[in-house]
ModelCIF file with pLDDT and N, C-alpha, C, O atoms, coordinates in Angstrom:
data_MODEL
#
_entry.id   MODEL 
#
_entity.id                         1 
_entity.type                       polymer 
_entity.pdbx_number_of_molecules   1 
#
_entity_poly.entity_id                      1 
_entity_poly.type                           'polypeptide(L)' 
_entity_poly.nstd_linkage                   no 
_entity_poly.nstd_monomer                   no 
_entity_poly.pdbx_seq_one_letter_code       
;(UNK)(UNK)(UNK)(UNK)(UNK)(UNK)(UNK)(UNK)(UNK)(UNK)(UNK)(UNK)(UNK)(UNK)(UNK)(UNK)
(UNK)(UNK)(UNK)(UNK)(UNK)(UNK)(UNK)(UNK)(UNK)(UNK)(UNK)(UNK)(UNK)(UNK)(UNK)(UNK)
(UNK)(UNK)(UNK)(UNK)(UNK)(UNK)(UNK)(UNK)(UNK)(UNK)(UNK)(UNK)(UNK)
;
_entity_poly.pdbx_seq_one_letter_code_can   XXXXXXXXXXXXXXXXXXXXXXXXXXXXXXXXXXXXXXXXXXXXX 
_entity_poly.pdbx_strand_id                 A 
#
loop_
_entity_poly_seq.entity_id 
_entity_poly_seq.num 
_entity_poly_seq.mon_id 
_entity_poly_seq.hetero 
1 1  UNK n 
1 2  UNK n 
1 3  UNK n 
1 4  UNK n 
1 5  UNK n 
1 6  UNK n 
1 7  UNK n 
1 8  UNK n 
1 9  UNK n 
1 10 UNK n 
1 11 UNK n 
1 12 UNK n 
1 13 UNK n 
1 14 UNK n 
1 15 UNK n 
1 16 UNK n 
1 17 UNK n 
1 18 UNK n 
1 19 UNK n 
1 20 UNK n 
1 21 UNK n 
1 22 UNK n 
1 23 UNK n 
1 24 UNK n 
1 25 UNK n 
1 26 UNK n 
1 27 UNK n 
1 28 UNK n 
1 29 UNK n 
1 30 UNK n 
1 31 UNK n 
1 32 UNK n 
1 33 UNK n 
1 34 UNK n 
1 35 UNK n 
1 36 UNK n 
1 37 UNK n 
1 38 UNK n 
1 39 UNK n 
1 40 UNK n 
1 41 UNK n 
1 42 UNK n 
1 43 UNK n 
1 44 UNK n 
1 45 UNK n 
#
_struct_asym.id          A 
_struct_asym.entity_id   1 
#
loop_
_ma_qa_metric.id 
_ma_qa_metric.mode 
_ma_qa_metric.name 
_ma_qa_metric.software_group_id 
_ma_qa_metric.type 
1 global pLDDT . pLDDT 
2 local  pLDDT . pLDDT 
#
_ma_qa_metric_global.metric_id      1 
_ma_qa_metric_global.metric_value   95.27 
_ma_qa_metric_global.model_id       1 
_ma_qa_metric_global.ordinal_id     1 
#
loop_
_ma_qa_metric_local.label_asym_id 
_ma_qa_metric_local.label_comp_id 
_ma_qa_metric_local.label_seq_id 
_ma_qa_metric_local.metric_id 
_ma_qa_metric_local.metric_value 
_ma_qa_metric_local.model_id 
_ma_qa_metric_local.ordinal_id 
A UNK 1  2 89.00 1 1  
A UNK 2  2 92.00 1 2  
A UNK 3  2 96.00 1 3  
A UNK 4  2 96.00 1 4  
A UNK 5  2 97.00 1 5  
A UNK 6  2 98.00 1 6  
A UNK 7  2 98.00 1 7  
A UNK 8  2 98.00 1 8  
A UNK 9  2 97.00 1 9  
A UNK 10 2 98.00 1 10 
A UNK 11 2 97.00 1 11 
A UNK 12 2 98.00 1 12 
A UNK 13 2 96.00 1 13 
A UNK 14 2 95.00 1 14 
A UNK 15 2 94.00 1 15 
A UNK 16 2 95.00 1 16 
A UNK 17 2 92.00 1 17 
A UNK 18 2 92.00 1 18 
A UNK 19 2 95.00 1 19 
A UNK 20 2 94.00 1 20 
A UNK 21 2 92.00 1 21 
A UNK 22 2 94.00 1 22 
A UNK 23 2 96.00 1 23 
A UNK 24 2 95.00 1 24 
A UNK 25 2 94.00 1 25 
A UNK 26 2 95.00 1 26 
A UNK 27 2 96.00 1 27 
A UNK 28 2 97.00 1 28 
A UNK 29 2 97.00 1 29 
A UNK 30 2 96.00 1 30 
A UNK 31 2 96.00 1 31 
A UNK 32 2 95.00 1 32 
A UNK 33 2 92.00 1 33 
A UNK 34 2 94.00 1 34 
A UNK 35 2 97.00 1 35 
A UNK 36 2 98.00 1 36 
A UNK 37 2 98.00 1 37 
A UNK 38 2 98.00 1 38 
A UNK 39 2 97.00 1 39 
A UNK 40 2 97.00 1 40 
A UNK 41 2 96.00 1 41 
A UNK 42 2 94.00 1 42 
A UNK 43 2 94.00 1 43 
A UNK 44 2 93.00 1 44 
A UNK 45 2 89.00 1 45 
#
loop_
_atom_site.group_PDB 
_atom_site.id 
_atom_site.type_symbol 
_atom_site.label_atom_id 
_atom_site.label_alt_id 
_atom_site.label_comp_id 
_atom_site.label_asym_id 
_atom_site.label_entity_id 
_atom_site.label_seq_id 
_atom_site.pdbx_PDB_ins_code 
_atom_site.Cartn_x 
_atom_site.Cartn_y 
_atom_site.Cartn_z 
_atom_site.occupancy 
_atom_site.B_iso_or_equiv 
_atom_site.pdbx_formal_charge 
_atom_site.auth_seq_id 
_atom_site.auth_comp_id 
_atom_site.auth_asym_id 
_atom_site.auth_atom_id 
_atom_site.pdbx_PDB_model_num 
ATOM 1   N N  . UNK A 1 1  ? -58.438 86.706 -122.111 1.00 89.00 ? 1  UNK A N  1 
ATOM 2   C CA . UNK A 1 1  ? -58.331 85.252 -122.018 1.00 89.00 ? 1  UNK A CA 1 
ATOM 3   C C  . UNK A 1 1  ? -59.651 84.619 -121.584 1.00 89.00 ? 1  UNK A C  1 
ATOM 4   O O  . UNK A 1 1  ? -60.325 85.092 -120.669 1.00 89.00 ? 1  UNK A O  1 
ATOM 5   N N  . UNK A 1 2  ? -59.957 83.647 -122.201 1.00 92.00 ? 2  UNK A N  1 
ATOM 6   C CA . UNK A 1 2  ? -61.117 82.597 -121.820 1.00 92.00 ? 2  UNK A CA 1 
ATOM 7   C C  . UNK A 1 2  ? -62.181 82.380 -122.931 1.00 92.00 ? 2  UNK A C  1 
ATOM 8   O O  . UNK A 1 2  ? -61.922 82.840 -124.044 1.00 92.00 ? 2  UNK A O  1 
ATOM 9   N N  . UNK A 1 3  ? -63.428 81.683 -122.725 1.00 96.00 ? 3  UNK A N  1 
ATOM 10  C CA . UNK A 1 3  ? -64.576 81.890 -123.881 1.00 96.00 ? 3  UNK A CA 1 
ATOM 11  C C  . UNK A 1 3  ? -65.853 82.074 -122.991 1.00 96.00 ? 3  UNK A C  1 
ATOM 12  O O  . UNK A 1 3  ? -66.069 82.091 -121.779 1.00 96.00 ? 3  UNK A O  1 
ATOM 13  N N  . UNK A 1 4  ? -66.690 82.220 -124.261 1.00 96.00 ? 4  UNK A N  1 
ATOM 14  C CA . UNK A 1 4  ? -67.836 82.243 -123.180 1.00 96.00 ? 4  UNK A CA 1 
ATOM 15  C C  . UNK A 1 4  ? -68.828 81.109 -124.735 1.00 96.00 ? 4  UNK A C  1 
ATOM 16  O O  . UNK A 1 4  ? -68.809 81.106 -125.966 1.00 96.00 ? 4  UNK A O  1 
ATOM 17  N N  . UNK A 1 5  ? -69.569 80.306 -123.595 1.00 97.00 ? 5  UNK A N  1 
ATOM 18  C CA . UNK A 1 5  ? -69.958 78.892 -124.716 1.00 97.00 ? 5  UNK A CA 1 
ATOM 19  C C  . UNK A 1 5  ? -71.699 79.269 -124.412 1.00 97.00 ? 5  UNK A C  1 
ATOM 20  O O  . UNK A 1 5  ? -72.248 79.704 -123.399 1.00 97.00 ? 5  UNK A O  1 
ATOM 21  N N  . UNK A 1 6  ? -72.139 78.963 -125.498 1.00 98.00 ? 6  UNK A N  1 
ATOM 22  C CA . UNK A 1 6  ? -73.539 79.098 -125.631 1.00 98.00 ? 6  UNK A CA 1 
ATOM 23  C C  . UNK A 1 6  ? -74.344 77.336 -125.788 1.00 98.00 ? 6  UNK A C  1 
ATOM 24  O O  . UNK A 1 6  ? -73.423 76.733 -126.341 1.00 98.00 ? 6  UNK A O  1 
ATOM 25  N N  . UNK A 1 7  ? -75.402 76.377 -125.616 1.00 98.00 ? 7  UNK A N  1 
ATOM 26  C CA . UNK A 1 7  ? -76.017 75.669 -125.543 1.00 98.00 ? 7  UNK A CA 1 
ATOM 27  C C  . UNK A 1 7  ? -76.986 75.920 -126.692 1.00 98.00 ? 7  UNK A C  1 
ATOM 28  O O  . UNK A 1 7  ? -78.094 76.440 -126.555 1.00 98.00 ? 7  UNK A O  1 
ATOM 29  N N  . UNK A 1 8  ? -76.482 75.519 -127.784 1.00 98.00 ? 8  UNK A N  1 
ATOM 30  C CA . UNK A 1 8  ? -77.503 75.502 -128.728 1.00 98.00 ? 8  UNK A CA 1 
ATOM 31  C C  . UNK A 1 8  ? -78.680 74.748 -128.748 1.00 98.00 ? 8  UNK A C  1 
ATOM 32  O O  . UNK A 1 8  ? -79.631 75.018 -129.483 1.00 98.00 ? 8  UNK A O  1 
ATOM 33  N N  . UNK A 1 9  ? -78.640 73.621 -127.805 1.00 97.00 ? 9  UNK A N  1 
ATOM 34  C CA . UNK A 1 9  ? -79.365 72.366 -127.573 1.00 97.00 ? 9  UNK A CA 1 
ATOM 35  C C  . UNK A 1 9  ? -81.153 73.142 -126.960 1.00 97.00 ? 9  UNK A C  1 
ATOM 36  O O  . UNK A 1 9  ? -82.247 72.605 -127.133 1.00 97.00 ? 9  UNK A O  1 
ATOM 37  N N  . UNK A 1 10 ? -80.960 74.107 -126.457 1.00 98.00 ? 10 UNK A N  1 
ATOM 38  C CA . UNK A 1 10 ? -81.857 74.720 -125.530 1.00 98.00 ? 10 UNK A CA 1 
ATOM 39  C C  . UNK A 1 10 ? -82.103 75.859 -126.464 1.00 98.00 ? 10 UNK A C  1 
ATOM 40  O O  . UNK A 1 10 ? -82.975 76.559 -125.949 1.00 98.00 ? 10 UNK A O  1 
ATOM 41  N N  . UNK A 1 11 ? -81.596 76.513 -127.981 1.00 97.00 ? 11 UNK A N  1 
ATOM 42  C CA . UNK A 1 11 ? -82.325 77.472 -128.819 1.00 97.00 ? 11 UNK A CA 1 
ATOM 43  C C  . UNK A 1 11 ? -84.059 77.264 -128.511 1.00 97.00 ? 11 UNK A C  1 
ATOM 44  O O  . UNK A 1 11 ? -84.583 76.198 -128.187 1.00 97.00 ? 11 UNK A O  1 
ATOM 45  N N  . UNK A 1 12 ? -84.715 78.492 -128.696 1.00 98.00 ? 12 UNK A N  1 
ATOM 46  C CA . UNK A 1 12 ? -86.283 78.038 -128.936 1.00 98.00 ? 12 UNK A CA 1 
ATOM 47  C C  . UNK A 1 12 ? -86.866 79.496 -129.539 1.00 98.00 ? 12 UNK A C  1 
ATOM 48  O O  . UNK A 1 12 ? -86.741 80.617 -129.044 1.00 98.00 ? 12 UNK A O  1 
ATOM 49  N N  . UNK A 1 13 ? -87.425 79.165 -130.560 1.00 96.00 ? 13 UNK A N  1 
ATOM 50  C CA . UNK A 1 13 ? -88.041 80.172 -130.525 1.00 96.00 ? 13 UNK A CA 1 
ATOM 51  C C  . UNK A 1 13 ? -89.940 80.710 -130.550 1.00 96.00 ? 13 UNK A C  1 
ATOM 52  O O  . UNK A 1 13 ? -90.602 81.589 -131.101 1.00 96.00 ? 13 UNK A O  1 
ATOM 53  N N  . UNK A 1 14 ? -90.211 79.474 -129.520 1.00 95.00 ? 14 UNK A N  1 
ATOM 54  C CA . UNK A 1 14 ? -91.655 79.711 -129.309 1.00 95.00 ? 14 UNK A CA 1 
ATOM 55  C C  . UNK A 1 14 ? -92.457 78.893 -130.156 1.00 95.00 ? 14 UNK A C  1 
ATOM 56  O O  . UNK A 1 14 ? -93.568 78.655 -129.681 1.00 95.00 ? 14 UNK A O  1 
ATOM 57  N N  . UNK A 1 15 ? -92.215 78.386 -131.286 1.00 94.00 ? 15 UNK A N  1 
ATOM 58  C CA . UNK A 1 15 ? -92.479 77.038 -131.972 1.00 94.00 ? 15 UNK A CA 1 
ATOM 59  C C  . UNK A 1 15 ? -91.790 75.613 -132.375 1.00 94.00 ? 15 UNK A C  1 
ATOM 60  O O  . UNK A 1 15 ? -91.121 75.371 -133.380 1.00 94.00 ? 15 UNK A O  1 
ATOM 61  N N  . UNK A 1 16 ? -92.082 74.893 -131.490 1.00 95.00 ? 16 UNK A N  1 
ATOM 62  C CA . UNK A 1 16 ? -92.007 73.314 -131.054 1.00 95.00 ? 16 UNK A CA 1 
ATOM 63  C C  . UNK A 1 16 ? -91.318 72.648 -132.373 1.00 95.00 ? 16 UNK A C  1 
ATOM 64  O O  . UNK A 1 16 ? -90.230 72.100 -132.195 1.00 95.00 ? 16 UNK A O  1 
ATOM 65  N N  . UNK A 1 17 ? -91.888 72.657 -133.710 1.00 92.00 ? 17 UNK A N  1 
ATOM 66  C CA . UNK A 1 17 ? -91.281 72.216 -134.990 1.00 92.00 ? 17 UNK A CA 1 
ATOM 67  C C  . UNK A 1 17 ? -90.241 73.300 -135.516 1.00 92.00 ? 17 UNK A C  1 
ATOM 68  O O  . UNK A 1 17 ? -89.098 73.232 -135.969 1.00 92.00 ? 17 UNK A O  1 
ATOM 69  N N  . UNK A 1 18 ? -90.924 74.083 -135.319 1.00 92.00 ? 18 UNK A N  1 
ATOM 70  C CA . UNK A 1 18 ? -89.292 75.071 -136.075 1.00 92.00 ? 18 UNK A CA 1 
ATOM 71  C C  . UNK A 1 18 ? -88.278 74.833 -134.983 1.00 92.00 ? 18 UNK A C  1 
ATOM 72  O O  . UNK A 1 18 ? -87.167 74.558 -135.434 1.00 92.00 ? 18 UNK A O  1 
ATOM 73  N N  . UNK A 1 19 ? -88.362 74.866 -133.676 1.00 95.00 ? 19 UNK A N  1 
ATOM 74  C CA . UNK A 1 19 ? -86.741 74.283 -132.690 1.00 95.00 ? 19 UNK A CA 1 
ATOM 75  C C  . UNK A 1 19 ? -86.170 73.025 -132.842 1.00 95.00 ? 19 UNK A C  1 
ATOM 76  O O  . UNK A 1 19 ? -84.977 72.729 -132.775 1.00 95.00 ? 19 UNK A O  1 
ATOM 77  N N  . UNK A 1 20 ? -87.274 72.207 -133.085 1.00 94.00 ? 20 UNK A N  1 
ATOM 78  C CA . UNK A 1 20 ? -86.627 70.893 -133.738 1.00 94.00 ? 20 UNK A CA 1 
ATOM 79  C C  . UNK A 1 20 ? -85.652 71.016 -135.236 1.00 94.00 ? 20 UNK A C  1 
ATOM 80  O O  . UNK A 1 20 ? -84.460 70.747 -135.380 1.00 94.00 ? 20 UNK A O  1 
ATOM 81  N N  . UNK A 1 21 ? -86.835 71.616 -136.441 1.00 92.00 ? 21 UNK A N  1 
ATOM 82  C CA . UNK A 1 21 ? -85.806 71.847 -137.425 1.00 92.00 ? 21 UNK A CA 1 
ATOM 83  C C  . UNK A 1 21 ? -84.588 72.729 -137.443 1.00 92.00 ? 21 UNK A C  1 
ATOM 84  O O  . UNK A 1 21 ? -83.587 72.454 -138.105 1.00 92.00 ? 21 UNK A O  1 
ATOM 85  N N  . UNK A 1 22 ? -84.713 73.818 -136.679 1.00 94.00 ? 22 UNK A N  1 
ATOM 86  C CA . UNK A 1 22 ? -83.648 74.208 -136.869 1.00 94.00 ? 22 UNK A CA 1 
ATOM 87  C C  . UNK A 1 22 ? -82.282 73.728 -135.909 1.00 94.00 ? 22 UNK A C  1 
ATOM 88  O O  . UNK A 1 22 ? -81.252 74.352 -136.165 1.00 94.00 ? 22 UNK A O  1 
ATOM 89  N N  . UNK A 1 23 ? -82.219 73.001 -135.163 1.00 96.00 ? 23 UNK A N  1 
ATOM 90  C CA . UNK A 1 23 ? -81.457 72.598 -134.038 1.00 96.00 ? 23 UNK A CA 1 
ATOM 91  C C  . UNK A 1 23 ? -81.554 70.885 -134.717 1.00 96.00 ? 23 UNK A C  1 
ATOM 92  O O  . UNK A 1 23 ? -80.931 70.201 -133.906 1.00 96.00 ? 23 UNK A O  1 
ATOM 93  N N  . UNK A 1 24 ? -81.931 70.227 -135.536 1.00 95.00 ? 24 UNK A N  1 
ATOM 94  C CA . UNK A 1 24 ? -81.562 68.999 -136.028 1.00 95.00 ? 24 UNK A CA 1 
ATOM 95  C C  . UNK A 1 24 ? -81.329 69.257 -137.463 1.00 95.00 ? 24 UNK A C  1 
ATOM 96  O O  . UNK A 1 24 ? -80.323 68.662 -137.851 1.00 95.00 ? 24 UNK A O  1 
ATOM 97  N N  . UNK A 1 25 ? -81.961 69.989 -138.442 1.00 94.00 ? 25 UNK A N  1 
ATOM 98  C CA . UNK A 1 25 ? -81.636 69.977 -139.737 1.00 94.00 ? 25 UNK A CA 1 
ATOM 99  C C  . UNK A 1 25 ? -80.103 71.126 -139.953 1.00 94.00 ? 25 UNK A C  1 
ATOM 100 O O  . UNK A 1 25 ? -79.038 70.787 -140.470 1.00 94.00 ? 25 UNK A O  1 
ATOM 101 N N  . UNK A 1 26 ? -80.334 72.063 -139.562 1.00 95.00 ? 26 UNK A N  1 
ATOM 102 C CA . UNK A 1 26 ? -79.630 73.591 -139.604 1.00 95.00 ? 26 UNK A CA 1 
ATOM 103 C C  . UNK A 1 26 ? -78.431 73.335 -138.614 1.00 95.00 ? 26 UNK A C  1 
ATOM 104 O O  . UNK A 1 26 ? -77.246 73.453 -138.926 1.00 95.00 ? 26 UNK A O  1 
ATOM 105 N N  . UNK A 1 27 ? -78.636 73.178 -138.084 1.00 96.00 ? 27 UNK A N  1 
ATOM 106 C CA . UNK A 1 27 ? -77.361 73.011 -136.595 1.00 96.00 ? 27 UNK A CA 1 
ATOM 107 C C  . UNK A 1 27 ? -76.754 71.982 -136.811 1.00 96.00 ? 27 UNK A C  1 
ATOM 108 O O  . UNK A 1 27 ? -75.634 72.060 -137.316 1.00 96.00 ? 27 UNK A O  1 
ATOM 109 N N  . UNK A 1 28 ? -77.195 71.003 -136.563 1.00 97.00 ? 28 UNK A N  1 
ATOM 110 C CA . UNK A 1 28 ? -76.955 69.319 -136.313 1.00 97.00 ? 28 UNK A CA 1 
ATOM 111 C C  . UNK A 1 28 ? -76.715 69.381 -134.781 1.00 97.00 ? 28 UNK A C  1 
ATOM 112 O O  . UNK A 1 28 ? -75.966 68.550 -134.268 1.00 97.00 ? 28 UNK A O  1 
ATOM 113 N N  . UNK A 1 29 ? -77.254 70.226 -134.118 1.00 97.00 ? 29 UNK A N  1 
ATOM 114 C CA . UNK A 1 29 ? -76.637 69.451 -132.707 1.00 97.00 ? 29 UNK A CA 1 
ATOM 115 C C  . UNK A 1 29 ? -76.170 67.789 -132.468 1.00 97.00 ? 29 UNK A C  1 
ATOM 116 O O  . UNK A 1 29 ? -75.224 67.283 -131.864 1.00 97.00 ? 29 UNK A O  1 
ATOM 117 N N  . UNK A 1 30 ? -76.970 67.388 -133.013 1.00 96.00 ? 30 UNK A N  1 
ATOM 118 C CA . UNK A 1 30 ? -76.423 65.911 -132.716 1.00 96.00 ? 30 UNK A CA 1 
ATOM 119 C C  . UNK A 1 30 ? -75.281 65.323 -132.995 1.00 96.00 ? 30 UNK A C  1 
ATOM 120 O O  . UNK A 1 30 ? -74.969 64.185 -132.647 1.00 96.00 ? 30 UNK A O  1 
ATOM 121 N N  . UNK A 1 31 ? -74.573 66.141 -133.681 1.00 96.00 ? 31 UNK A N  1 
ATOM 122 C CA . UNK A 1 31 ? -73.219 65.345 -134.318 1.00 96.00 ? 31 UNK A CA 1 
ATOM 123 C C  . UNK A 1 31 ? -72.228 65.786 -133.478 1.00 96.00 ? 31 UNK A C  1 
ATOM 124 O O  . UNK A 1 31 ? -71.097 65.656 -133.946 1.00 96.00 ? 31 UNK A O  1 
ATOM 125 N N  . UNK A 1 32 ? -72.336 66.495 -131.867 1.00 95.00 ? 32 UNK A N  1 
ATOM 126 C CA . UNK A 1 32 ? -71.548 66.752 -131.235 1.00 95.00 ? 32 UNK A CA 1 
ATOM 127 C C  . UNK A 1 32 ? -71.277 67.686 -130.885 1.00 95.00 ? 32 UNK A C  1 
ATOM 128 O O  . UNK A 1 32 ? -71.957 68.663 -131.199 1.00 95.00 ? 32 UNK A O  1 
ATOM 129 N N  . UNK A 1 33 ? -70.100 67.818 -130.032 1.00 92.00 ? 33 UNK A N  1 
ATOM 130 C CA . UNK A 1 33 ? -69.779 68.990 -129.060 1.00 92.00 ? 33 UNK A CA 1 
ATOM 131 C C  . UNK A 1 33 ? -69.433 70.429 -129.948 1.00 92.00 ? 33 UNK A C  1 
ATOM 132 O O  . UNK A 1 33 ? -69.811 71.545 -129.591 1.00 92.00 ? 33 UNK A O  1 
ATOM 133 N N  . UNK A 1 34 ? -68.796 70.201 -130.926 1.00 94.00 ? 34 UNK A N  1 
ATOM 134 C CA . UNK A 1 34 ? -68.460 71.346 -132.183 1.00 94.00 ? 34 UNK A CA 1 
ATOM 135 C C  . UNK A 1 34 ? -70.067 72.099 -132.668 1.00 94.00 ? 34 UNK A C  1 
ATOM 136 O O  . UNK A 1 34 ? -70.339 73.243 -133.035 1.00 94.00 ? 34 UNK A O  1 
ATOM 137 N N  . UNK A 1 35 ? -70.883 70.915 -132.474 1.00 97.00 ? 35 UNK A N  1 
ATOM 138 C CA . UNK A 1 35 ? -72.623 71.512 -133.507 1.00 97.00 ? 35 UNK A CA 1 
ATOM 139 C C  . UNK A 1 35 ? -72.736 71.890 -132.328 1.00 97.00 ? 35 UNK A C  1 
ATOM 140 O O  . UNK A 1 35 ? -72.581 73.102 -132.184 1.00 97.00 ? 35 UNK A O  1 
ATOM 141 N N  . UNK A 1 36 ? -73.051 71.033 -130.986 1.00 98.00 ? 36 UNK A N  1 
ATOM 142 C CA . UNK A 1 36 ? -74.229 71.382 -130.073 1.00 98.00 ? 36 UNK A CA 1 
ATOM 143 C C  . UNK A 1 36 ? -73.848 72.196 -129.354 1.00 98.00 ? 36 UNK A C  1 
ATOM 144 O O  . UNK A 1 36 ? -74.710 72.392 -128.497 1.00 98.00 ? 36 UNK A O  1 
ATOM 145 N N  . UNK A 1 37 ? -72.546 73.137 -129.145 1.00 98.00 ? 37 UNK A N  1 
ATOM 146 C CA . UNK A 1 37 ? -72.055 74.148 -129.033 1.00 98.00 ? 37 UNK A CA 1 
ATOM 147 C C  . UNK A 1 37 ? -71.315 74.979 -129.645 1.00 98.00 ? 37 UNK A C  1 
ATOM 148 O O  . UNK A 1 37 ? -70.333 74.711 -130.338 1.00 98.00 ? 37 UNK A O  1 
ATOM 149 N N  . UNK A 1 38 ? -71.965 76.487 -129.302 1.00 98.00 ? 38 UNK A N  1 
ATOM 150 C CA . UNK A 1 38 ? -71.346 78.297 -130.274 1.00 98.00 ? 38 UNK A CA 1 
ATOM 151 C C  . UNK A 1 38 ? -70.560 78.465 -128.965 1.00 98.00 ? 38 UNK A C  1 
ATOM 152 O O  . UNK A 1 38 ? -71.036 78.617 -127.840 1.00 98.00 ? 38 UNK A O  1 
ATOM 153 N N  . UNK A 1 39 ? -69.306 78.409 -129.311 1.00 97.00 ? 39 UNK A N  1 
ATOM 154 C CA . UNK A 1 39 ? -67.875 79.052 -128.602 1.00 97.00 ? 39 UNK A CA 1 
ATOM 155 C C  . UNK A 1 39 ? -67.674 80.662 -129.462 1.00 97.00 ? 39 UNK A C  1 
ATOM 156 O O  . UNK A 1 39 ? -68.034 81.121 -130.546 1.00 97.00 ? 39 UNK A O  1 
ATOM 157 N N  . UNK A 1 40 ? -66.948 81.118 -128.361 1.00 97.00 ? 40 UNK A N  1 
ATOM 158 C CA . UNK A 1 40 ? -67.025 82.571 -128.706 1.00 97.00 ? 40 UNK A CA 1 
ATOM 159 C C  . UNK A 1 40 ? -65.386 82.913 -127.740 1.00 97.00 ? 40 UNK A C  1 
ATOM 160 O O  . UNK A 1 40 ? -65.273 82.836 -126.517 1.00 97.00 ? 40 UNK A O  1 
ATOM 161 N N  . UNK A 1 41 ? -64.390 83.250 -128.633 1.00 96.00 ? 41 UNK A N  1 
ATOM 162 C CA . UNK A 1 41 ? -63.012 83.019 -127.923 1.00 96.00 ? 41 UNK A CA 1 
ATOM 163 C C  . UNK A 1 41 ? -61.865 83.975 -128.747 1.00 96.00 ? 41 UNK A C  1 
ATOM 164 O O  . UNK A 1 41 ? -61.974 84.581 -129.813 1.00 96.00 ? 41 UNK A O  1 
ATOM 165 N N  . UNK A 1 42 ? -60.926 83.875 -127.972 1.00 94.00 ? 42 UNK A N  1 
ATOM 166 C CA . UNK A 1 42 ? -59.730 85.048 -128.498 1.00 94.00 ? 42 UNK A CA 1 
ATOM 167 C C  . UNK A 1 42 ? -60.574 86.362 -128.386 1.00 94.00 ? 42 UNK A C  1 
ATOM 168 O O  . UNK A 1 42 ? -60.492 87.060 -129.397 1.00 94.00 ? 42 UNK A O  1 
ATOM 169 N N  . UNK A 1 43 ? -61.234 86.775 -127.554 1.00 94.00 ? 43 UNK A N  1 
ATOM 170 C CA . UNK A 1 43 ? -62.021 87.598 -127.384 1.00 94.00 ? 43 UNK A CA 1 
ATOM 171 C C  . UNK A 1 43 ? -61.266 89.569 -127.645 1.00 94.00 ? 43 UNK A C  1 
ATOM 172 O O  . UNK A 1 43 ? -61.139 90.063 -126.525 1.00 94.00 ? 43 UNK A O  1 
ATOM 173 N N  . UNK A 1 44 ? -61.014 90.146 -128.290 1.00 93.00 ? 44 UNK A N  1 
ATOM 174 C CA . UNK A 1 44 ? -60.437 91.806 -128.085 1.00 93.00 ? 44 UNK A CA 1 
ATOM 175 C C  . UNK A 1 44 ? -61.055 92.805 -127.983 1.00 93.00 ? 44 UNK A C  1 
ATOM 176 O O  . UNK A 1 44 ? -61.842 93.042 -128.900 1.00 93.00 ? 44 UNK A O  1 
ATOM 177 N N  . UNK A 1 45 ? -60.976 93.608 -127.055 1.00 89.00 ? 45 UNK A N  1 
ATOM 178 C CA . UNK A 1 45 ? -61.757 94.898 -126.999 1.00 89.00 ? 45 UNK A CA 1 
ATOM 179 C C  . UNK A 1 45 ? -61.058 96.344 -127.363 1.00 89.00 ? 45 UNK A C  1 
ATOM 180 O O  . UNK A 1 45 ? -61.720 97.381 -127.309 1.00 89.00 ? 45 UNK A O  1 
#
């Protein structure tokens, strides 16, 4: 039981324009809580 949520908003990968494109073009963080967060849930081991 539970999730564990990741902050896509804060991705980087060491270049300034590629974190922008990929976190505004690729992602959309901006369109909200669904983009600007990776949920990870119903978890089974």
């Amino acid at each position: 039981p539970g999730a564990v949520k990741v902050d896509l908003e804060t991705l980087e990968t060491g270049i300034g324009l590629r974190d922008r494109h990929m976190r505004e073009n690729y992602l959309e963080v901006k369109k909200g809580p669904d983009f600007s967060v990776a949920t990870i849930e119903g978890i089974k081991v």
